[in-house]
PDB file of N, CA and C in Angstrom:
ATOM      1  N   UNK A   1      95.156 -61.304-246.698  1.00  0.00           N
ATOM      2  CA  UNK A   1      95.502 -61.484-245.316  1.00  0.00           C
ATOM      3  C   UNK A   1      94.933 -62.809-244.849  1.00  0.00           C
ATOM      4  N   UNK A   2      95.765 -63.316-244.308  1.00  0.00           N
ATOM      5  CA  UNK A   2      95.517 -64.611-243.519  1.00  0.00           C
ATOM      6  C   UNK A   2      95.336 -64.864-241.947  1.00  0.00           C
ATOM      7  N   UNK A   3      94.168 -65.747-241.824  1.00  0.00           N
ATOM      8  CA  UNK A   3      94.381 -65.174-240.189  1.00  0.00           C
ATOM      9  C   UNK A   3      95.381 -65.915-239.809  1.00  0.00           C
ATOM     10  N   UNK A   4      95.893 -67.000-240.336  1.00  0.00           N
ATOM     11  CA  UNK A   4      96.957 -67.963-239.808  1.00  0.00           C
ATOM     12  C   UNK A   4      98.378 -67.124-239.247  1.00  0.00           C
ATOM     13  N   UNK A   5      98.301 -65.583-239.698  1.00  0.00           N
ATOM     14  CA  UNK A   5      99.560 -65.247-239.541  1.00  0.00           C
ATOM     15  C   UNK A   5      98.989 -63.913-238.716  1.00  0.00           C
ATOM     16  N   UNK A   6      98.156 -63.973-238.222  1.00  0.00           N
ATOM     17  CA  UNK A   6      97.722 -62.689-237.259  1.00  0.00           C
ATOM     18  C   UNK A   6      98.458 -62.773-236.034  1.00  0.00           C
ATOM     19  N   UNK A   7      99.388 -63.281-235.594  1.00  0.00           N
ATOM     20  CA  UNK A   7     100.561 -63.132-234.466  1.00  0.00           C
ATOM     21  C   UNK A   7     101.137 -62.182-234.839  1.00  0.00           C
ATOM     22  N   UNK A   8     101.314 -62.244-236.379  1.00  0.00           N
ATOM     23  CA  UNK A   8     102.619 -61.421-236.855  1.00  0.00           C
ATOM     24  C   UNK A   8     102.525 -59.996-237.122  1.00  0.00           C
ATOM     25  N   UNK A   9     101.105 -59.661-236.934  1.00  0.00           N
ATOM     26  CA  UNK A   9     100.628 -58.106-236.716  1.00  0.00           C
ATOM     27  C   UNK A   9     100.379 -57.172-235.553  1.00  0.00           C
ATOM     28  N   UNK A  10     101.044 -55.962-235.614  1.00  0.00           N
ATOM     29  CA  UNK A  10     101.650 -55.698-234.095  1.00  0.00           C
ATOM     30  C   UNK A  10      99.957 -54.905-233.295  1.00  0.00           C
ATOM     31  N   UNK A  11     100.138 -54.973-232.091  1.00  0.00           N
ATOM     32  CA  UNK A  11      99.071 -54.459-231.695  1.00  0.00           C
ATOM     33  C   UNK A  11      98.839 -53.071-231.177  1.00  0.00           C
ATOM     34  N   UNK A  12      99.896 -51.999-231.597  1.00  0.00           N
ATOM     35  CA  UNK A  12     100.256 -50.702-230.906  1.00  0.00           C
ATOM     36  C   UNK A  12      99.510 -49.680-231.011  1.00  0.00           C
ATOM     37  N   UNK A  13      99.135 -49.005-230.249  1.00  0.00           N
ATOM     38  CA  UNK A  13      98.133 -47.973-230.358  1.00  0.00           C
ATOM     39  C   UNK A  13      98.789 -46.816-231.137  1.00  0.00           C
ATOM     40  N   UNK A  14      98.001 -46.042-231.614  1.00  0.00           N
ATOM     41  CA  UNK A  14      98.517 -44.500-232.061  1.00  0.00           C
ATOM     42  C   UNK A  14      99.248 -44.008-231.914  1.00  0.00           C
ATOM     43  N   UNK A  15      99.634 -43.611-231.050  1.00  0.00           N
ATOM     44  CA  UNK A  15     100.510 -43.311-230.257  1.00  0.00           C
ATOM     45  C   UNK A  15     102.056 -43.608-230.272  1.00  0.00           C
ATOM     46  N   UNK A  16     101.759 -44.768-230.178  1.00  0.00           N
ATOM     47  CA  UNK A  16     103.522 -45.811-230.150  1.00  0.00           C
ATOM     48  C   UNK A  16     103.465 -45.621-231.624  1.00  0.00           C
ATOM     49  N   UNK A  17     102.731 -45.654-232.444  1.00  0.00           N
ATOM     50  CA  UNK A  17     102.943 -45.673-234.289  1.00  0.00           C
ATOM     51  C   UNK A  17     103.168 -44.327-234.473  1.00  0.00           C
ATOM     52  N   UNK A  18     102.844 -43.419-234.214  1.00  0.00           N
ATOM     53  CA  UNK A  18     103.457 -42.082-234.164  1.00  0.00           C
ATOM     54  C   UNK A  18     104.638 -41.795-233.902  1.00  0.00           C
ATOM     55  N   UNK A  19     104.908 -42.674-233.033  1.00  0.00           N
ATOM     56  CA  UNK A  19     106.733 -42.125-232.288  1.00  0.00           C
ATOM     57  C   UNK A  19     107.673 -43.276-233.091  1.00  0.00           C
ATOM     58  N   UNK A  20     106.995 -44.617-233.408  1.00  0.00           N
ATOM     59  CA  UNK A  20     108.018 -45.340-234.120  1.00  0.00           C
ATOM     60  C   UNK A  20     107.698 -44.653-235.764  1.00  0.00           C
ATOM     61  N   UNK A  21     106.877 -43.858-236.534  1.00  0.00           N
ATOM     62  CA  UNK A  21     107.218 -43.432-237.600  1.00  0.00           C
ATOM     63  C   UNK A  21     108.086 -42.117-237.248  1.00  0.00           C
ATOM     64  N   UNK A  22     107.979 -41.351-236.362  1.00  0.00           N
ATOM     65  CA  UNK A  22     109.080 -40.187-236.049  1.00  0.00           C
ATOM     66  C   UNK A  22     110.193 -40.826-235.650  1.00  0.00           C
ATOM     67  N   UNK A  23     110.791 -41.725-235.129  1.00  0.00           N
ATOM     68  CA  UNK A  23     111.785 -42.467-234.843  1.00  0.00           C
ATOM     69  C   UNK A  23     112.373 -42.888-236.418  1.00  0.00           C
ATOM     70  N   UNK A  24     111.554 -43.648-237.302  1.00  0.00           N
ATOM     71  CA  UNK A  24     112.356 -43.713-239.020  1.00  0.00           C
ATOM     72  C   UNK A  24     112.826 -42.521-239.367  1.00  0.00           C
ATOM     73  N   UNK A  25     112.173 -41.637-239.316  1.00  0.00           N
ATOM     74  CA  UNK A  25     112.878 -40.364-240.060  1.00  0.00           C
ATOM     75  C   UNK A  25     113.984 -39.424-239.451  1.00  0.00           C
ATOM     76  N   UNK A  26     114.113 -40.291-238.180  1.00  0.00           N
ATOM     77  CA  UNK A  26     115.362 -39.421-237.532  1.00  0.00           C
ATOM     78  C   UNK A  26     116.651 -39.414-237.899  1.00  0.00           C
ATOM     79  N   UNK A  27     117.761 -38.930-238.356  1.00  0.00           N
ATOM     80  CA  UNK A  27     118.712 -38.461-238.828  1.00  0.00           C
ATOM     81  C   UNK A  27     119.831 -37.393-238.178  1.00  0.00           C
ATOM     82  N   UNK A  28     121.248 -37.763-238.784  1.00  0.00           N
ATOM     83  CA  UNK A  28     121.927 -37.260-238.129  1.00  0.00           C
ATOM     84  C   UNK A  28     121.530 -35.174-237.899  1.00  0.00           C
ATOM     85  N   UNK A  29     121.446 -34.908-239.354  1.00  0.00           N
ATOM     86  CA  UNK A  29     120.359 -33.675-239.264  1.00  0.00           C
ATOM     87  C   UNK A  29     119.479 -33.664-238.805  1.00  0.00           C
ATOM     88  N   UNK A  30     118.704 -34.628-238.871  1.00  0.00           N
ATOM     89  CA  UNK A  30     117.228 -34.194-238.250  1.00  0.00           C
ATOM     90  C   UNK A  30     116.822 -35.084-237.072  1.00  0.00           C
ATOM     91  N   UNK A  31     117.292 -34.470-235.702  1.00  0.00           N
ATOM     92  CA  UNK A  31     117.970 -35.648-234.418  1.00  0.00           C
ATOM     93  C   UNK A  31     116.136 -35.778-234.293  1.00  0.00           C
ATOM     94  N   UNK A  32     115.212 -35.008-234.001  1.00  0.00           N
ATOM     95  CA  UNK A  32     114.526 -34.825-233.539  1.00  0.00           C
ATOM     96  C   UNK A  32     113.255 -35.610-234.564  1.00  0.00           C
ATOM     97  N   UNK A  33     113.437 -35.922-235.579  1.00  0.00           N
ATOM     98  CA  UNK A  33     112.488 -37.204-236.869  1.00  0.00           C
ATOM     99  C   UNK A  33     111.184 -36.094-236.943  1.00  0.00           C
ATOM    100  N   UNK A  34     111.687 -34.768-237.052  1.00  0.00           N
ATOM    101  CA  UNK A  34     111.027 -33.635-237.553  1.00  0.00           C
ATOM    102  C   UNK A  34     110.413 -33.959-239.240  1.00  0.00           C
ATOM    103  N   UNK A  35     108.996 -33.646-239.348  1.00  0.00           N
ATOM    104  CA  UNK A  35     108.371 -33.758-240.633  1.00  0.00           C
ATOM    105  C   UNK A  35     108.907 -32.842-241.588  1.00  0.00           C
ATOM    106  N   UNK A  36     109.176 -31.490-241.018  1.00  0.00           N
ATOM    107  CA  UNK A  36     109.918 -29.840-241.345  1.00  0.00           C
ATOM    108  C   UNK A  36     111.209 -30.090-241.317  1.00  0.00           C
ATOM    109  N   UNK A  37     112.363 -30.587-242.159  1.00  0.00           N
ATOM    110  CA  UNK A  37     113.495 -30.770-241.771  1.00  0.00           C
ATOM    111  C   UNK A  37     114.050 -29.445-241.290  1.00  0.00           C
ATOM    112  N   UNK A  38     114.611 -29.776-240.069  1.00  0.00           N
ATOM    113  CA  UNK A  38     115.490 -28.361-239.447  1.00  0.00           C
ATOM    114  C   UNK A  38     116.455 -27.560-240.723  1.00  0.00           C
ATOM    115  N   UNK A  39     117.221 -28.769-241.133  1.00  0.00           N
ATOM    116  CA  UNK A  39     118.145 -27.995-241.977  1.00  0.00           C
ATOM    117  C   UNK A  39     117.601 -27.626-243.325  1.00  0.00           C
ATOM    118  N   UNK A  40     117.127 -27.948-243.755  1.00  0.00           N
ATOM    119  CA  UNK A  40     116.258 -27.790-245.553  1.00  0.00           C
ATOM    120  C   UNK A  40     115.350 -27.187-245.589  1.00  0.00           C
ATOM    121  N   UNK A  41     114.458 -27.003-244.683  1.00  0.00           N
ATOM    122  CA  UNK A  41     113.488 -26.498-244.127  1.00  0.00           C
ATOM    123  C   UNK A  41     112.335 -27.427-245.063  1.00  0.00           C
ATOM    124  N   UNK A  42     112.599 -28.505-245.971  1.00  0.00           N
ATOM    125  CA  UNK A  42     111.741 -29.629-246.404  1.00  0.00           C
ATOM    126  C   UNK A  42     110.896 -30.003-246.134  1.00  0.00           C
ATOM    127  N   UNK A  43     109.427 -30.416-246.588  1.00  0.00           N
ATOM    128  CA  UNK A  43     108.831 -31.416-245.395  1.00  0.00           C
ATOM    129  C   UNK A  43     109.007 -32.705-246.231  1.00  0.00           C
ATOM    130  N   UNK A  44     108.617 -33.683-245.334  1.00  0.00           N
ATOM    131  CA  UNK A  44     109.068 -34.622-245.164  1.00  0.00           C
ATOM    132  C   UNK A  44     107.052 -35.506-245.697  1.00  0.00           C
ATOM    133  N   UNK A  45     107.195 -36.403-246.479  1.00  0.00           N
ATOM    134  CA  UNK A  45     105.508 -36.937-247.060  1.00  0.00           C
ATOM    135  C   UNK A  45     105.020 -37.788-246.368  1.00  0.00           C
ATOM    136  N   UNK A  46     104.249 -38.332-245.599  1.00  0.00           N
ATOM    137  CA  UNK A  46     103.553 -39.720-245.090  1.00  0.00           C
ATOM    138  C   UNK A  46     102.674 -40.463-246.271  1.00  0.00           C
ATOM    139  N   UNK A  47     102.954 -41.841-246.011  1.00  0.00           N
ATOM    140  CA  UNK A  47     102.223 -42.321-246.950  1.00  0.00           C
ATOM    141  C   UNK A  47     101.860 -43.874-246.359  1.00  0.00           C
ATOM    142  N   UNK A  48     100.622 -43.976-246.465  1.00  0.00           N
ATOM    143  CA  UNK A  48     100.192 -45.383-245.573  1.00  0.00           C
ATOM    144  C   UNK A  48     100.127 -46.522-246.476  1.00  0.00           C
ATOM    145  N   UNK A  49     100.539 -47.654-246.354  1.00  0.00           N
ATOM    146  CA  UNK A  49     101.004 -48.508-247.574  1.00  0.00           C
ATOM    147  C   UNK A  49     100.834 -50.213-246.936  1.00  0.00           C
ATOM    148  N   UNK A  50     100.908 -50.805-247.784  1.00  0.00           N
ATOM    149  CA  UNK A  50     101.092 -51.923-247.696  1.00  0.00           C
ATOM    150  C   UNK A  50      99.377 -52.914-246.828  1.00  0.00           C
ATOM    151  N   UNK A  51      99.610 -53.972-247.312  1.00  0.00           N
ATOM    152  CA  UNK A  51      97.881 -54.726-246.918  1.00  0.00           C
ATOM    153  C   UNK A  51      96.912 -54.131-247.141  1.00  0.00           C
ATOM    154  N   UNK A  52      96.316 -53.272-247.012  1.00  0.00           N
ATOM    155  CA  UNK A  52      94.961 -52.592-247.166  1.00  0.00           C
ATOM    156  C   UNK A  52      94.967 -51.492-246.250  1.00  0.00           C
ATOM    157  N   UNK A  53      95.498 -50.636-246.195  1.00  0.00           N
ATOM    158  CA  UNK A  53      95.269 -49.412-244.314  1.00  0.00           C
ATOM    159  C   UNK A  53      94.551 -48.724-244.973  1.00  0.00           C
ATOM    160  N   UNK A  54      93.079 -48.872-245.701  1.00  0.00           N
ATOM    161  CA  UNK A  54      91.814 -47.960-245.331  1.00  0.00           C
ATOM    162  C   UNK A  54      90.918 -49.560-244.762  1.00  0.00           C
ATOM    163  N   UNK A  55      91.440 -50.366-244.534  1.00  0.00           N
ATOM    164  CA  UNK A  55      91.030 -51.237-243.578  1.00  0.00           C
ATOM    165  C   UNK A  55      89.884 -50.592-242.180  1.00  0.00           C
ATOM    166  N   UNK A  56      88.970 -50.578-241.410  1.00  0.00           N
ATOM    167  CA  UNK A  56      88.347 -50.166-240.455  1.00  0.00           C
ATOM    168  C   UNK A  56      89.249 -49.740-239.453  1.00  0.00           C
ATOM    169  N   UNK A  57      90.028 -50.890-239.157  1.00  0.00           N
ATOM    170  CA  UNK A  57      90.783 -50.715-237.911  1.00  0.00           C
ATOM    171  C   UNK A  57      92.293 -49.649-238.095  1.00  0.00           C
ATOM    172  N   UNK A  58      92.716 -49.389-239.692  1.00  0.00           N
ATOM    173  CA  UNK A  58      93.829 -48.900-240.415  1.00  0.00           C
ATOM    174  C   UNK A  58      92.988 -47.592-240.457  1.00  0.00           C
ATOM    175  N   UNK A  59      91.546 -46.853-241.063  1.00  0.00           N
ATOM    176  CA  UNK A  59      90.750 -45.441-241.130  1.00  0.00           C
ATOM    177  C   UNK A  59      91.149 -45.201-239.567  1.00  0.00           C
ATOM    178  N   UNK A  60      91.011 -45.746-238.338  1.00  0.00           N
ATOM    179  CA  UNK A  60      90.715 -45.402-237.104  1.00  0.00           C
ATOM    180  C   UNK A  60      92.243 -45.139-236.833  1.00  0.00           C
ATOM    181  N   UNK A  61      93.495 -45.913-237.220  1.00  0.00           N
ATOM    182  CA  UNK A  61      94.453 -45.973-237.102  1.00  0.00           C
ATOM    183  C   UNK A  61      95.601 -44.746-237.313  1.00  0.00           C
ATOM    184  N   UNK A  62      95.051 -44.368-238.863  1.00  0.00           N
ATOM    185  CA  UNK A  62      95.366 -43.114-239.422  1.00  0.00           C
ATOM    186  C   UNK A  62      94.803 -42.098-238.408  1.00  0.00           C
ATOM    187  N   UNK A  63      93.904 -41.563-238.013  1.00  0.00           N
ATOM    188  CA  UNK A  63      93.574 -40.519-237.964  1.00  0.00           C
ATOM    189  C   UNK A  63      93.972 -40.511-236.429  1.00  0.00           C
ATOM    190  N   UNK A  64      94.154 -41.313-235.438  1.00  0.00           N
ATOM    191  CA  UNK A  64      94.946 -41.646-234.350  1.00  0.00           C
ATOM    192  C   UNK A  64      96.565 -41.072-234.433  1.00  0.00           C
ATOM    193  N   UNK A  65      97.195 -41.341-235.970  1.00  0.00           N
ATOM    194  CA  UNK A  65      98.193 -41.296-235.746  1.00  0.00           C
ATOM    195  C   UNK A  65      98.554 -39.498-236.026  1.00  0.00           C
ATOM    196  N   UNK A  66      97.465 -39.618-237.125  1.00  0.00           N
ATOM    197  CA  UNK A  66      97.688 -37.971-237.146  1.00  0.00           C
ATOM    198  C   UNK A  66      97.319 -37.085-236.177  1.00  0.00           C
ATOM    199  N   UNK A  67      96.551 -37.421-235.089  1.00  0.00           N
ATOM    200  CA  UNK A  67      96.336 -36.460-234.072  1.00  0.00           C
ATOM    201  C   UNK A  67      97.519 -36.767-233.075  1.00  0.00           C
ATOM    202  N   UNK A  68      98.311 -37.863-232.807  1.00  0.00           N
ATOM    203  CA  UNK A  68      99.234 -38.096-232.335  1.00  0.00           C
ATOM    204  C   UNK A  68     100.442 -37.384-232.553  1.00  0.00           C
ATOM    205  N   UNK A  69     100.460 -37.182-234.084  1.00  0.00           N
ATOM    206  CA  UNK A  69     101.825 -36.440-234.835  1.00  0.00           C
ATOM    207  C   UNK A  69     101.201 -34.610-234.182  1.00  0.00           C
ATOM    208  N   UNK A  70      99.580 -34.245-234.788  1.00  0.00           N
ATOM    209  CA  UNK A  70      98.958 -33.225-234.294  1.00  0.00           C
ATOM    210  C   UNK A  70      99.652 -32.862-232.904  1.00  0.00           C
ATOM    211  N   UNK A  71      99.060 -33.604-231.601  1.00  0.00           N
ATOM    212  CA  UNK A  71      99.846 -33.264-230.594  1.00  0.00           C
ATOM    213  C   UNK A  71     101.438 -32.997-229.951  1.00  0.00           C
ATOM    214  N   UNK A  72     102.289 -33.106-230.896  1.00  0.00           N
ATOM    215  CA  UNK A  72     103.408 -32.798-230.919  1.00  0.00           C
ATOM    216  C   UNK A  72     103.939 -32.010-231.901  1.00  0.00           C
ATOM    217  N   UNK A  73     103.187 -31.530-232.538  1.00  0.00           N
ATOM    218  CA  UNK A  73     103.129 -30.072-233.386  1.00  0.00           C
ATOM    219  C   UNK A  73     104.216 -30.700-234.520  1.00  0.00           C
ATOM    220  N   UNK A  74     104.157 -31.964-235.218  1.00  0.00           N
ATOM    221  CA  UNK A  74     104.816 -32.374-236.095  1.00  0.00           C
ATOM    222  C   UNK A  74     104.425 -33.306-237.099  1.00  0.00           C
ATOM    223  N   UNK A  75     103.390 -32.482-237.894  1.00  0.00           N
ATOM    224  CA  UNK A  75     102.765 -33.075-238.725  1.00  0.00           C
ATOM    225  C   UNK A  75     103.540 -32.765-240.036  1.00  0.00           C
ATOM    226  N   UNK A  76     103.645 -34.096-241.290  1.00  0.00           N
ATOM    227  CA  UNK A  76     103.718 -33.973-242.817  1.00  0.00           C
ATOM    228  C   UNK A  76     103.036 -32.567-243.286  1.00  0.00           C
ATOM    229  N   UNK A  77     103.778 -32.345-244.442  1.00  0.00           N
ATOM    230  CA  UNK A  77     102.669 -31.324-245.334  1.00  0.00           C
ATOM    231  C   UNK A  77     101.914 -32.021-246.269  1.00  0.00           C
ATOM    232  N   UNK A  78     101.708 -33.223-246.075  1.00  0.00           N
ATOM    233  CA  UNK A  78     100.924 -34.034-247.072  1.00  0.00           C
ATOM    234  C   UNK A  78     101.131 -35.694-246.629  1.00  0.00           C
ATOM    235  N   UNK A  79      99.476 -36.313-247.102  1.00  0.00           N
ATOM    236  CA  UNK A  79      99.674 -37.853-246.706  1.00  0.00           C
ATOM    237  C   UNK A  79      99.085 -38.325-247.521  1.00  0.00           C
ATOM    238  N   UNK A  80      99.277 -39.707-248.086  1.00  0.00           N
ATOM    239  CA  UNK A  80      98.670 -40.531-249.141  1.00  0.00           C
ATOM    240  C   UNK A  80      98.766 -41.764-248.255  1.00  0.00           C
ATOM    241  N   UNK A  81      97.295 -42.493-249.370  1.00  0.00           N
ATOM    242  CA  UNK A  81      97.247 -43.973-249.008  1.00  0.00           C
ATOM    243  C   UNK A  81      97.267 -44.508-249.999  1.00  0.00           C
ATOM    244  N   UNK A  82      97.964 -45.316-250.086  1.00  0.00           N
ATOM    245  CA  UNK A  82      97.989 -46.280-250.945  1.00  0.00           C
ATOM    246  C   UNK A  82      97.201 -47.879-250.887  1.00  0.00           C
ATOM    247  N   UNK A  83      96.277 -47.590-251.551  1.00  0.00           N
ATOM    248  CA  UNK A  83      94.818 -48.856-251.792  1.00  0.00           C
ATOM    249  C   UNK A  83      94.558 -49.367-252.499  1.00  0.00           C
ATOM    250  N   UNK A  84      93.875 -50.367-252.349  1.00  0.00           N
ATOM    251  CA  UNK A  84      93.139 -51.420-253.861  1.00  0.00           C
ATOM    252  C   UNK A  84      91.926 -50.966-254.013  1.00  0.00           C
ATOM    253  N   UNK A  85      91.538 -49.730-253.242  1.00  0.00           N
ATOM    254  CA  UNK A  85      90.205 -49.726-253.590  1.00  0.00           C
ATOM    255  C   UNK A  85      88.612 -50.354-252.675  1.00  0.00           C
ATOM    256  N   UNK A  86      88.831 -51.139-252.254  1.00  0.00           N
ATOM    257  CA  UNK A  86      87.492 -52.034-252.244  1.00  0.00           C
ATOM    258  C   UNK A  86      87.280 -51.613-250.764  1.00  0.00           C
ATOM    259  N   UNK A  87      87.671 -51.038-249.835  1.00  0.00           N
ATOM    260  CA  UNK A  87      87.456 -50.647-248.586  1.00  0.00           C
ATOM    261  C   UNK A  87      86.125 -49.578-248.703  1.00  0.00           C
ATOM    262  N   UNK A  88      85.110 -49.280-247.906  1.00  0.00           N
ATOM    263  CA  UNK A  88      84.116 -48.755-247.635  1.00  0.00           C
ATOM    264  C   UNK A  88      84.967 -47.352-246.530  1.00  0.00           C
ATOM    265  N   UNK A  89      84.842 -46.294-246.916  1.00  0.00           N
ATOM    266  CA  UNK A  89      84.880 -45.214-246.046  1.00  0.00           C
ATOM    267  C   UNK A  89      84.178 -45.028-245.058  1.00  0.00           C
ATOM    268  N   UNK A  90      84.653 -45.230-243.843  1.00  0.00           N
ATOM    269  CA  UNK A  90      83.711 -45.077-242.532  1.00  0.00           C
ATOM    270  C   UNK A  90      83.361 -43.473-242.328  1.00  0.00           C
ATOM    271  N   UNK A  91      82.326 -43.362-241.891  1.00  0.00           N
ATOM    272  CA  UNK A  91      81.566 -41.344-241.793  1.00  0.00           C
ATOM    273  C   UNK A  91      82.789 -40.676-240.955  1.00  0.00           C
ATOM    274  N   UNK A  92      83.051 -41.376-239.836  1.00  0.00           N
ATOM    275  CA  UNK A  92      84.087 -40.504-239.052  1.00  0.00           C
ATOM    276  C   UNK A  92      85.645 -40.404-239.960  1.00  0.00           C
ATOM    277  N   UNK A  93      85.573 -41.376-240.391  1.00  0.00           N
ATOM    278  CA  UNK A  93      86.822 -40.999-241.521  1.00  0.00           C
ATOM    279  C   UNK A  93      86.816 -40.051-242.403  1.00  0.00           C
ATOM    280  N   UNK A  94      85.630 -40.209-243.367  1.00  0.00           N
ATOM    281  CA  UNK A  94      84.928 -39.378-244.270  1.00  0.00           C
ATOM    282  C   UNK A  94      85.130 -37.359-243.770  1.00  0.00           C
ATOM    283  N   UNK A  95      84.611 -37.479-242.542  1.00  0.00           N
ATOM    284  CA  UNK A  95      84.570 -36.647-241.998  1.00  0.00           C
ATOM    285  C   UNK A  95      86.188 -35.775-241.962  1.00  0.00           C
ATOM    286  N   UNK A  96      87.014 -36.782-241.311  1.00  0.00           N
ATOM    287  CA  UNK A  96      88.421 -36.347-241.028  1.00  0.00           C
ATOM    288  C   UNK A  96      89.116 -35.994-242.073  1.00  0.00           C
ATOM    289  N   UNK A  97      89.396 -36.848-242.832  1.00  0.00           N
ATOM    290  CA  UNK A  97      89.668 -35.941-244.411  1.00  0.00           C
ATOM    291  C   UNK A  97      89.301 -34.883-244.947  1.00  0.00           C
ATOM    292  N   UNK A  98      88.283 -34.174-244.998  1.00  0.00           N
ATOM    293  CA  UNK A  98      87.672 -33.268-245.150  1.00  0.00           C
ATOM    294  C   UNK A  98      88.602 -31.668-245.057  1.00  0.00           C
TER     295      UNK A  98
END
């Protein structure tokens, strides 16, 4: 990561990242970007990817987004991150996984 290109990283809280990842998965079946597909009764996987998101501000990010998805009673049956590794687990993260 470069800071030269830190314009180009969005600044949205939890919240708004919650509703724009339920917004990708919306479908002509699934109007509502349900994790539980209505019709398949499927769930649907989260997976956090790309730059580093066990990053400090990406641990705080995740667990924002999952209480976000939490409060609308539309959570994955499963989430992965995808990492290089070298990130330090913060305690409140540590904790949340659990």
């Amino acid at each position: 990561w470069a800071k030269k290109f830190k314009g180009l990283m969005g600044q949205e809280t939890p919240s708004v990242l919650a509703n724009k990842i339920v917004d990708a998965i919306k479908t002509e079946s699934n109007p509502d970007g349900l994790f539980l597909h209505p019709g398949s009764k499927q769930y649907q996987h989260l997976c956090f990817t790309g730059g580093e998101p066990l990053m400090v501000t990406g641990q705080a990010a995740s667990m924002g987004i999952y209480k976000a998805l939490k409060d609308k009673n539309n959570l994955p049956k499963s989430m992965t991150f995808e990492t290089n590794g070298t990130q330090k687990l913060k305690e409140p993260f540590k904790q949340w996984i659990k």
